[in-house]
Structure formats: C-alpha cells, structure tokens
PDB file of N, CA and C in Angstrom:
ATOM      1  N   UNK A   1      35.659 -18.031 -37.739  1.00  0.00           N
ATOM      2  CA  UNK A   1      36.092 -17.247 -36.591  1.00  0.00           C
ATOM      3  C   UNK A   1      35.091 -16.123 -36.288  1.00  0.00           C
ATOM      4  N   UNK A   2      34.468 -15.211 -37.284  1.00  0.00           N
ATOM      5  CA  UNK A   2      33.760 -14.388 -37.211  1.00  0.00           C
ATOM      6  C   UNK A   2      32.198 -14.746 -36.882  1.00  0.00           C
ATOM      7  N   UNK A   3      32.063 -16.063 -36.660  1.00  0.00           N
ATOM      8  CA  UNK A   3      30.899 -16.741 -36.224  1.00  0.00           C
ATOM      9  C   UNK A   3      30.985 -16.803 -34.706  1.00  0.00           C
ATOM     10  N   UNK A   4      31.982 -17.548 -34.648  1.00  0.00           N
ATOM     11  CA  UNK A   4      32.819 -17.481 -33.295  1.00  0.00           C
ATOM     12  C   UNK A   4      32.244 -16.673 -32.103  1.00  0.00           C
ATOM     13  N   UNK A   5      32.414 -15.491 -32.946  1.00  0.00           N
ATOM     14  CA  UNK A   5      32.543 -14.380 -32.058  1.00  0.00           C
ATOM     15  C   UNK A   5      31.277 -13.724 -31.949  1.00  0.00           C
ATOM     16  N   UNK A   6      29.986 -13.679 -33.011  1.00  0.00           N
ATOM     17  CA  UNK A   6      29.236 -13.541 -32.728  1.00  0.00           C
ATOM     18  C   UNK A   6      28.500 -14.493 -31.822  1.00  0.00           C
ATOM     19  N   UNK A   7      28.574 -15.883 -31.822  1.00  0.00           N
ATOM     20  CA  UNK A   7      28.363 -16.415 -30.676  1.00  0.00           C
ATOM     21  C   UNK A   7      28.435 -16.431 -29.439  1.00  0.00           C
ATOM     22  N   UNK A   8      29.894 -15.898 -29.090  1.00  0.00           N
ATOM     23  CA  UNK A   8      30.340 -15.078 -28.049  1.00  0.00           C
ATOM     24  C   UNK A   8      29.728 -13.689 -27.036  1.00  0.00           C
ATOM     25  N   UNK A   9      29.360 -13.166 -28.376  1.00  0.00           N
ATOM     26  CA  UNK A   9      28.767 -11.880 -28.347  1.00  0.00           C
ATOM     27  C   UNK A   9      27.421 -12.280 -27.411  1.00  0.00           C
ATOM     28  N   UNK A  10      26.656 -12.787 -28.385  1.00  0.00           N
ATOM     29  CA  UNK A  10      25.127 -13.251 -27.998  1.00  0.00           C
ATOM     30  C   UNK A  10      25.165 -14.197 -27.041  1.00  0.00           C
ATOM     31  N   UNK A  11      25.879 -15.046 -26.306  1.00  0.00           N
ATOM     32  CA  UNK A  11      26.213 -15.508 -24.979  1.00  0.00           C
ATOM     33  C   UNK A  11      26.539 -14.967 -23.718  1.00  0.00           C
ATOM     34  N   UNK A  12      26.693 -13.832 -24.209  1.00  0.00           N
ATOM     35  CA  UNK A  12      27.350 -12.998 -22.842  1.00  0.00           C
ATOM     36  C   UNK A  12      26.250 -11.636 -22.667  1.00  0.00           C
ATOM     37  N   UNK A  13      25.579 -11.222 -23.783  1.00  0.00           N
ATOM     38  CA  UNK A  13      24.459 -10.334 -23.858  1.00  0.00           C
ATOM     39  C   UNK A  13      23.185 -11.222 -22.974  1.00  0.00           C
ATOM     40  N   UNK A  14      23.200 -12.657 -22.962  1.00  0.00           N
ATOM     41  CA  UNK A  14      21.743 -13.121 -22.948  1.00  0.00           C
ATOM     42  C   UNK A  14      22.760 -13.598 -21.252  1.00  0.00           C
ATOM     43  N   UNK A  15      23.315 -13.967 -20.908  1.00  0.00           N
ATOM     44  CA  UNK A  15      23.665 -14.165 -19.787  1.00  0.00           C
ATOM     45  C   UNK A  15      24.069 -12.606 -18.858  1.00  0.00           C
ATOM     46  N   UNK A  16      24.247 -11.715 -19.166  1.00  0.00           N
ATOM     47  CA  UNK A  16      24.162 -10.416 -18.384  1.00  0.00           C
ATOM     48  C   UNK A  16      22.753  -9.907 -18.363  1.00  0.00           C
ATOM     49  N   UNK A  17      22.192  -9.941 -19.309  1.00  0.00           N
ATOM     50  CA  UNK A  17      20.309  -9.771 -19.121  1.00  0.00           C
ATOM     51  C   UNK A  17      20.016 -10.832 -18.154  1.00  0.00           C
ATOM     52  N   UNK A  18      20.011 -11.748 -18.284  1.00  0.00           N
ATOM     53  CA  UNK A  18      19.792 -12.724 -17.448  1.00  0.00           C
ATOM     54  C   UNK A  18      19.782 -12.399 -16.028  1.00  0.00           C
ATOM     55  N   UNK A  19      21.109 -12.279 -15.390  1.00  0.00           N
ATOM     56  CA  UNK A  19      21.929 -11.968 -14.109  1.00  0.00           C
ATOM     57  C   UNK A  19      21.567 -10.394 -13.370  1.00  0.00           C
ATOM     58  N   UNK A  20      21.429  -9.389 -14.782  1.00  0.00           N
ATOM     59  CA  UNK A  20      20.872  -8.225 -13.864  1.00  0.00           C
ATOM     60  C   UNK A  20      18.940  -8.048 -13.524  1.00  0.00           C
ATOM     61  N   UNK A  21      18.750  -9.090 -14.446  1.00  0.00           N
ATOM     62  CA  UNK A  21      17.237  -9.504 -14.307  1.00  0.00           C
ATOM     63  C   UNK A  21      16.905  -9.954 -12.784  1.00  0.00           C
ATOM     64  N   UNK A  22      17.660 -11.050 -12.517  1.00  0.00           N
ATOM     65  CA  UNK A  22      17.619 -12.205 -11.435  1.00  0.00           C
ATOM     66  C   UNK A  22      18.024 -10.903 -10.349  1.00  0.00           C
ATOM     67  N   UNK A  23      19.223 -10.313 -10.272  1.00  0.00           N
ATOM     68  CA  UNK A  23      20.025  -9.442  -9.684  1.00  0.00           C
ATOM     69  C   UNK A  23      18.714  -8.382  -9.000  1.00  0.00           C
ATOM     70  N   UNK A  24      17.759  -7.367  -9.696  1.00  0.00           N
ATOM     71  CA  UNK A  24      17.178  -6.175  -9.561  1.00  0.00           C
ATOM     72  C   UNK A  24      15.929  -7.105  -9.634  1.00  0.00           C
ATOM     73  N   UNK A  25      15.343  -8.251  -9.418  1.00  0.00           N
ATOM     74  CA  UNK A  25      14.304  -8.681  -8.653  1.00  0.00           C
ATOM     75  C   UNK A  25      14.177  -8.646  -7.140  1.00  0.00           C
ATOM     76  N   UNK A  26      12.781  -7.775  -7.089  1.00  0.00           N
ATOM     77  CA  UNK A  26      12.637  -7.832  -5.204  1.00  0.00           C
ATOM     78  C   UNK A  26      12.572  -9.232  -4.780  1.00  0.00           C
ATOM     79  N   UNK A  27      13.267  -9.849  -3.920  1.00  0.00           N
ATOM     80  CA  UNK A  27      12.962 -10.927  -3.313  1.00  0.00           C
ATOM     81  C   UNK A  27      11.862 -10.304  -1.805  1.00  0.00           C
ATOM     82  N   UNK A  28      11.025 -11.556  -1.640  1.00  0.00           N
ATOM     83  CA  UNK A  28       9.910 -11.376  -0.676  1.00  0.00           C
ATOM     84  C   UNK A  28      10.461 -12.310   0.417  1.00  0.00           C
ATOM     85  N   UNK A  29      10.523 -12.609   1.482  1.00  0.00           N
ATOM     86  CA  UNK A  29      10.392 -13.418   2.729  1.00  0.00           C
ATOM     87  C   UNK A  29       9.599 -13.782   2.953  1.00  0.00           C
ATOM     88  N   UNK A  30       9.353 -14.995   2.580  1.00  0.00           N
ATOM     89  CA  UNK A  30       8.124 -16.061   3.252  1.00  0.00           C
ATOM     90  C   UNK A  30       7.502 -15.533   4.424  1.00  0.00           C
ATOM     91  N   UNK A  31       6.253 -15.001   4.524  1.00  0.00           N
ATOM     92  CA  UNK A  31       5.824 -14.950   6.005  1.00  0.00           C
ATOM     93  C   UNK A  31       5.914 -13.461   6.303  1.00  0.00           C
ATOM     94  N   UNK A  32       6.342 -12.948   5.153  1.00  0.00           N
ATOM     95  CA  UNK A  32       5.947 -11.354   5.595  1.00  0.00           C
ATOM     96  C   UNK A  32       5.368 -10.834   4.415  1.00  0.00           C
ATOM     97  N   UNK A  33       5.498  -9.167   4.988  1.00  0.00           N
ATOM     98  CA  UNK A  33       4.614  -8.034   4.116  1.00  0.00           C
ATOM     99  C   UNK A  33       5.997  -6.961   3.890  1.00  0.00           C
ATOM    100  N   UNK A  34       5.910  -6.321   2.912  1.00  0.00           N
ATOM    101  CA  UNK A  34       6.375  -4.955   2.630  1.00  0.00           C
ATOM    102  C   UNK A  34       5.273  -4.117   2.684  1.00  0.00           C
ATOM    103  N   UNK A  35       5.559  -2.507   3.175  1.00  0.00           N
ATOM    104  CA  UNK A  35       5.016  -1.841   3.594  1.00  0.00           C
ATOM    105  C   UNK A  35       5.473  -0.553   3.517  1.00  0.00           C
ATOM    106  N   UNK A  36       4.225   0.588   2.788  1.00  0.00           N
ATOM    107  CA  UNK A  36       5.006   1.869   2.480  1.00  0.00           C
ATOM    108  C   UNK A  36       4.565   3.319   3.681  1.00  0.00           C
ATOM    109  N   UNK A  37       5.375   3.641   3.987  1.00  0.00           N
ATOM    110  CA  UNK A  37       4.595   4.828   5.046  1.00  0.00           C
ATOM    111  C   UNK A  37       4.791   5.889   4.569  1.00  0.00           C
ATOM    112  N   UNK A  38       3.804   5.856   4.197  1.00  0.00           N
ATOM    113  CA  UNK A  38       3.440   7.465   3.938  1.00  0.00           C
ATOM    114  C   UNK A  38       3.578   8.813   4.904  1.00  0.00           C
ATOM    115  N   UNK A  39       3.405   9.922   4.183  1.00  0.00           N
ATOM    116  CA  UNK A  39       3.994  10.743   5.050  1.00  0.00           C
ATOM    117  C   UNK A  39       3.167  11.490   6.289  1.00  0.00           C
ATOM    118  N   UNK A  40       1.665  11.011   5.749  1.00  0.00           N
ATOM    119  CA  UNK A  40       0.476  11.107   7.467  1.00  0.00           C
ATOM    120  C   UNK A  40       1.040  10.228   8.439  1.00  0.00           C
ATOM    121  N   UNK A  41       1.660   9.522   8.007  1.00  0.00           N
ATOM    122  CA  UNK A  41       1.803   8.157   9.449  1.00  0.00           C
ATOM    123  C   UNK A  41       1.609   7.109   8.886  1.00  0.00           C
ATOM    124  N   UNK A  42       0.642   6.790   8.080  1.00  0.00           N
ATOM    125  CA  UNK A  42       0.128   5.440   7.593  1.00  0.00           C
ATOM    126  C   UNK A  42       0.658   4.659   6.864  1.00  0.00           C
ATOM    127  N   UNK A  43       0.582   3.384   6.711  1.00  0.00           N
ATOM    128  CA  UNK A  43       1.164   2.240   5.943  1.00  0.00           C
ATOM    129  C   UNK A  43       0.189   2.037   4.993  1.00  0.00           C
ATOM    130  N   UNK A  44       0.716   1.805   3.840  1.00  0.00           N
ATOM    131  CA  UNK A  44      -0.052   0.751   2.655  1.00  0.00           C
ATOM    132  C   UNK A  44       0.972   0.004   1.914  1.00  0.00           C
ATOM    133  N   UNK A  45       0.187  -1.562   2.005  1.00  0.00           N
ATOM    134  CA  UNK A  45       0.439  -2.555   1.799  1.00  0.00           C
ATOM    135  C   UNK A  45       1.084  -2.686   0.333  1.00  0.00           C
ATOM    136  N   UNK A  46       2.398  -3.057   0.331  1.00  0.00           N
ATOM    137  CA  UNK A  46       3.342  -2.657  -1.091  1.00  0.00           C
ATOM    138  C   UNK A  46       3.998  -4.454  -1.573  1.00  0.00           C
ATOM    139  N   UNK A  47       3.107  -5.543  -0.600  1.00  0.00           N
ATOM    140  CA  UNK A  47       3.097  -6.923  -1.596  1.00  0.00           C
ATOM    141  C   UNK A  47       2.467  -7.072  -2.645  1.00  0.00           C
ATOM    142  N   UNK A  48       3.308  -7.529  -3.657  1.00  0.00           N
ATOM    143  CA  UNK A  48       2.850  -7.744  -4.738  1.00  0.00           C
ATOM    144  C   UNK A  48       2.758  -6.752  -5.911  1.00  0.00           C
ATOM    145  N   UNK A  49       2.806  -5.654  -5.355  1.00  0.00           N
ATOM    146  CA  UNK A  49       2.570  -4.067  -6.093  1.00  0.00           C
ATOM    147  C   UNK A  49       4.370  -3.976  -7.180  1.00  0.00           C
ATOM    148  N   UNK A  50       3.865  -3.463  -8.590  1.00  0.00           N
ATOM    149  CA  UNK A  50       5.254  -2.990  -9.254  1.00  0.00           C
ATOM    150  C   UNK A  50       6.157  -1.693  -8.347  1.00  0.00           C
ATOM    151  N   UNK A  51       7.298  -2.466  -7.989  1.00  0.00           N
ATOM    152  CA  UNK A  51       7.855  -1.342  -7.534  1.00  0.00           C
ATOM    153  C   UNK A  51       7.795   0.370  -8.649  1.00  0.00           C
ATOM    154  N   UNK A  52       7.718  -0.404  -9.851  1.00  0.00           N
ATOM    155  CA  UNK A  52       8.376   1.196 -10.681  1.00  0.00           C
ATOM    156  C   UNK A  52       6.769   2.055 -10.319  1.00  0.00           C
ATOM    157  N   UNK A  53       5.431   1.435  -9.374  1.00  0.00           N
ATOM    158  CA  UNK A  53       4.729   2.210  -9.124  1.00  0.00           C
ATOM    159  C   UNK A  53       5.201   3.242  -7.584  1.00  0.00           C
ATOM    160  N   UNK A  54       5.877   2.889  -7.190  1.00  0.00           N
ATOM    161  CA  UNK A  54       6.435   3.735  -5.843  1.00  0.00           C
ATOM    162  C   UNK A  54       8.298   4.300  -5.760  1.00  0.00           C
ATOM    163  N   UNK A  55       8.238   4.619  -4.964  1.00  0.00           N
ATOM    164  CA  UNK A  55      10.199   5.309  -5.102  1.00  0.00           C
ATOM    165  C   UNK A  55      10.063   5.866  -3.434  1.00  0.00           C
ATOM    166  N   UNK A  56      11.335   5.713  -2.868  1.00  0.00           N
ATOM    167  CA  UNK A  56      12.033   6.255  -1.865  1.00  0.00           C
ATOM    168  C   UNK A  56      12.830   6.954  -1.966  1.00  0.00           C
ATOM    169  N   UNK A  57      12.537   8.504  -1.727  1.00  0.00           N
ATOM    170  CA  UNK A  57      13.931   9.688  -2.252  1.00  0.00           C
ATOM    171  C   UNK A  57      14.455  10.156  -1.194  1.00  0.00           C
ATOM    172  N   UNK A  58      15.353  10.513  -1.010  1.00  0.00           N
ATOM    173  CA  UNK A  58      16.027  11.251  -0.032  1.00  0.00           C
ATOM    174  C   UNK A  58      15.749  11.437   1.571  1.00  0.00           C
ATOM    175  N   UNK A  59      15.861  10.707   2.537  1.00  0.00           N
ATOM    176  CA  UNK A  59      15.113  11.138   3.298  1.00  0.00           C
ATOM    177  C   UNK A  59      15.643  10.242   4.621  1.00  0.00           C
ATOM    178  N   UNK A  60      15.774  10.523   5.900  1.00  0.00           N
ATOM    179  CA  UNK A  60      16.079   9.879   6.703  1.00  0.00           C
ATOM    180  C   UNK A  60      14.772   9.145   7.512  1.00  0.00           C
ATOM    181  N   UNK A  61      14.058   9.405   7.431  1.00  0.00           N
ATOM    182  CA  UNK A  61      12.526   8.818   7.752  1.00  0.00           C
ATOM    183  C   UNK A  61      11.857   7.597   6.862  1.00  0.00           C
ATOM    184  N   UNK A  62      11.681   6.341   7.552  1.00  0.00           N
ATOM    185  CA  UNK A  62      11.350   5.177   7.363  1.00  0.00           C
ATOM    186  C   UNK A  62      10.197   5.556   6.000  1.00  0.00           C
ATOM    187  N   UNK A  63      10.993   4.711   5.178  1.00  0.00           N
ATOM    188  CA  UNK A  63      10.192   4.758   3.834  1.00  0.00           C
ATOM    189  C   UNK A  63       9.350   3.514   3.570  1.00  0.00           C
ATOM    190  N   UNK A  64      10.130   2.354   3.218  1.00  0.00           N
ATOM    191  CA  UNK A  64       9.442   0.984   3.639  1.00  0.00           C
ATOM    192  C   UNK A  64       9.883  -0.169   4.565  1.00  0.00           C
ATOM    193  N   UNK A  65       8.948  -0.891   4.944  1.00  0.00           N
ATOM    194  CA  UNK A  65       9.328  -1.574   6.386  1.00  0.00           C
ATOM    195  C   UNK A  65       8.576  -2.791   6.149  1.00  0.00           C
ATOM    196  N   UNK A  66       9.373  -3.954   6.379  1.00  0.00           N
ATOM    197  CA  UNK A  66       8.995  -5.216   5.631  1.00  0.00           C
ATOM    198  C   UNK A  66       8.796  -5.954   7.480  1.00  0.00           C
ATOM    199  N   UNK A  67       7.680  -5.884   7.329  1.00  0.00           N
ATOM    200  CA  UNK A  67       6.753  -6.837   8.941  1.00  0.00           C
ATOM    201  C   UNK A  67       6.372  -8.301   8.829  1.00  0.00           C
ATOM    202  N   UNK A  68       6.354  -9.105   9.791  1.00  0.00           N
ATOM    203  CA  UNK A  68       5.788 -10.903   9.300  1.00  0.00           C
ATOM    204  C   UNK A  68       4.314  -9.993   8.611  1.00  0.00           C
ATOM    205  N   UNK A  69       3.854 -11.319   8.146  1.00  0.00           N
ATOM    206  CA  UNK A  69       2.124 -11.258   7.499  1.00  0.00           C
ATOM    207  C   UNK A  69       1.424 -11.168   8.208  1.00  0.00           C
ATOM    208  N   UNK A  70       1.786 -11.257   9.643  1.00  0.00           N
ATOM    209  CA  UNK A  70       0.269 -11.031  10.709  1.00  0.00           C
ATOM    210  C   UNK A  70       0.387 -10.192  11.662  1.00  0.00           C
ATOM    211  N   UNK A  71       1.546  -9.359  10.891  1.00  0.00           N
ATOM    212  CA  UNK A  71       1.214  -7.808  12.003  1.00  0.00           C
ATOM    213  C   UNK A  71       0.642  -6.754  11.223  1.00  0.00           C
ATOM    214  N   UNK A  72       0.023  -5.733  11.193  1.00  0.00           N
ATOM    215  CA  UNK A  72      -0.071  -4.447  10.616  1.00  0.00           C
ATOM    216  C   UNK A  72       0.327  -3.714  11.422  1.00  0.00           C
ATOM    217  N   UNK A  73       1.261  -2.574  10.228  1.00  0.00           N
ATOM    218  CA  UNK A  73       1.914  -1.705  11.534  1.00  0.00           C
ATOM    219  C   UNK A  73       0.816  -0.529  11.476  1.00  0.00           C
ATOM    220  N   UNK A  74      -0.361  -0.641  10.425  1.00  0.00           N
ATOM    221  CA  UNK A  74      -0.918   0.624  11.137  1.00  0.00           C
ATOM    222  C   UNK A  74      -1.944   0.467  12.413  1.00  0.00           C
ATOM    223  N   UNK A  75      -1.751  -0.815  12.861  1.00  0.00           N
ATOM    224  CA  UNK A  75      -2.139  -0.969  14.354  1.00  0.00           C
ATOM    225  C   UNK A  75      -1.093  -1.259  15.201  1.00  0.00           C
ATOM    226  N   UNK A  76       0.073  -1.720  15.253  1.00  0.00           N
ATOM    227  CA  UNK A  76       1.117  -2.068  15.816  1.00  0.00           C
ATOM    228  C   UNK A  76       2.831  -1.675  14.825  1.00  0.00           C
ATOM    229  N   UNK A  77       3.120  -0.395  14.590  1.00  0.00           N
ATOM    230  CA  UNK A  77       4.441  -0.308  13.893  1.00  0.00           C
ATOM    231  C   UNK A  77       5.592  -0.712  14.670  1.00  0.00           C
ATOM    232  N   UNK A  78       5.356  -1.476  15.401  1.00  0.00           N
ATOM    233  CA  UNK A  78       6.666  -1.925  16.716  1.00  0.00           C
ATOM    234  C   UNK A  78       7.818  -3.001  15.484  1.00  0.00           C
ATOM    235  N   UNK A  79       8.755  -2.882  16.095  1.00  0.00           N
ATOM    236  CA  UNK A  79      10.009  -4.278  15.456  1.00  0.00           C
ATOM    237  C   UNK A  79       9.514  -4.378  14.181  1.00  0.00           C
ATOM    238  N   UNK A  80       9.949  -3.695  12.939  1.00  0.00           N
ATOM    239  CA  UNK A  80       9.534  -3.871  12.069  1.00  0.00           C
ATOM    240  C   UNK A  80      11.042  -4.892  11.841  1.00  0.00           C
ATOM    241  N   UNK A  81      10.914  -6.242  10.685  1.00  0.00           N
ATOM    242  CA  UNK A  81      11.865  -6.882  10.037  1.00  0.00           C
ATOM    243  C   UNK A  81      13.194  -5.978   9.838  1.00  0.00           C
ATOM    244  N   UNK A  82      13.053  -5.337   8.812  1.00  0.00           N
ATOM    245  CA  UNK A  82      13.761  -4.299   8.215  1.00  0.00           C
ATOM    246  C   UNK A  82      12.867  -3.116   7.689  1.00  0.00           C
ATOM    247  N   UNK A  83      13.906  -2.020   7.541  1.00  0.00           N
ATOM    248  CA  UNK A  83      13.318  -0.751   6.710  1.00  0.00           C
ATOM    249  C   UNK A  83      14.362  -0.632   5.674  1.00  0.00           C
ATOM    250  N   UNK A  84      13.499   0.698   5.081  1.00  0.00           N
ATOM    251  CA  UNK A  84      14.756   1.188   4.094  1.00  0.00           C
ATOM    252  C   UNK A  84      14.378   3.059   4.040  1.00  0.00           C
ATOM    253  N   UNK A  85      15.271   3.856   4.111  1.00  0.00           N
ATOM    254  CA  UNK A  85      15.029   5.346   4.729  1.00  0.00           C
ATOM    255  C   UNK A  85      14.787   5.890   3.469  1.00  0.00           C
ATOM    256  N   UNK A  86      13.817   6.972   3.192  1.00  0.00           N
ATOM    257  CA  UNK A  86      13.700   7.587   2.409  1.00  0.00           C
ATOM    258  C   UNK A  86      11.871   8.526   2.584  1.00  0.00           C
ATOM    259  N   UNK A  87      11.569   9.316   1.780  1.00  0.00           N
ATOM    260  CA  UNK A  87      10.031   9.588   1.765  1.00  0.00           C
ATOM    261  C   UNK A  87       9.517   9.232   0.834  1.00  0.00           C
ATOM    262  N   UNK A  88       8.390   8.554   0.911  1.00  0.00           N
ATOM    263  CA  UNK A  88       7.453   7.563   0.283  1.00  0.00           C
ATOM    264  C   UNK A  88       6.909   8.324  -0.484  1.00  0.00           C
ATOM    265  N   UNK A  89       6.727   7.639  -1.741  1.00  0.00           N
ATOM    266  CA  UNK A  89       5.859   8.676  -2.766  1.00  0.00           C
ATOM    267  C   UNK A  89       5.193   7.135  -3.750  1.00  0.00           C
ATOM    268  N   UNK A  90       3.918   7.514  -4.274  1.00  0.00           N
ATOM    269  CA  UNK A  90       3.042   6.942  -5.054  1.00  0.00           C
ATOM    270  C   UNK A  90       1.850   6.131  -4.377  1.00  0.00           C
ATOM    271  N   UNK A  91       1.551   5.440  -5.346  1.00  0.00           N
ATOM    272  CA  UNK A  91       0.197   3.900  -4.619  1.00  0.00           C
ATOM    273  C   UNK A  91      -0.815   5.176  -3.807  1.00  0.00           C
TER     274      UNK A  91
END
C-alpha cells in the first residue's frame, strides 16, 4: 500500500510539471513576430528571445505587439495582431 502511494505521489508530481510546463510556454503564430516597444518609440524584435530576458510592468502603454512576419512596426506600427499593456524593460 505504501508503494501504492508513492507511486501516486510521483505520478501526479511528473504530470503537474508536465502541464504547468506545456501551460507557461509562449506559443508563437505561424507567420508572425513578437515585438517589444520600448519606451523611445521603437520596436525590437522579441522572436525567439527568453522571455525571463524581458518583463512588462505596470503600465497602460503597449508593451508587446505580436505583427505577421512581413510587417515591421518600426516602419509601419498600424493593426498590430495583438498587444499586451505594460512598459517594456530589457533586450
């Protein structure tokens, strides 16, 4: 019984690692870019980059803004996909 349960144990530890793993992965959209704006105006390019290198704190001003792959918004910031509000910090 006491096997049991450590089995139990270690089934549900390796399946919640699992799930908040899968869970707190950025998913990307085929065919686009993420994008960080900084607080001059400018965008830099945040595909592929570790998020734990950047953060969005507090802030009602467009932090990152996910565009198809063949726009740049620091020539065109029009219709971005989505954003997410905050002020850009790092990269």
């Amino acid at each position: 019984m006491k096997n049991l349960k450590s089995t139990f144990a270690a089934a549900a530890l390796i399946l919640g690692l699992g799930s908040a793993l899968l869970t707190s992965a950025a998913t990307q959209q085929p065919g686009t870019k993420t994008w960080g704006h900084r607080t001059d105006g400018s965008y830099v390019d945040l595909t592929g980059e570790n998020p734990a290198d950047y953060r969005c704190t507090g802030s009602m001003q467009i932090c990152k803004a996910v565009y198809p792959d063949t726009q740049d918004p620091n020539v065109n910031p029009a219709n971005p996909i989505s954003t997410v509000a905050g002020e850009f910090s790092g990269l």
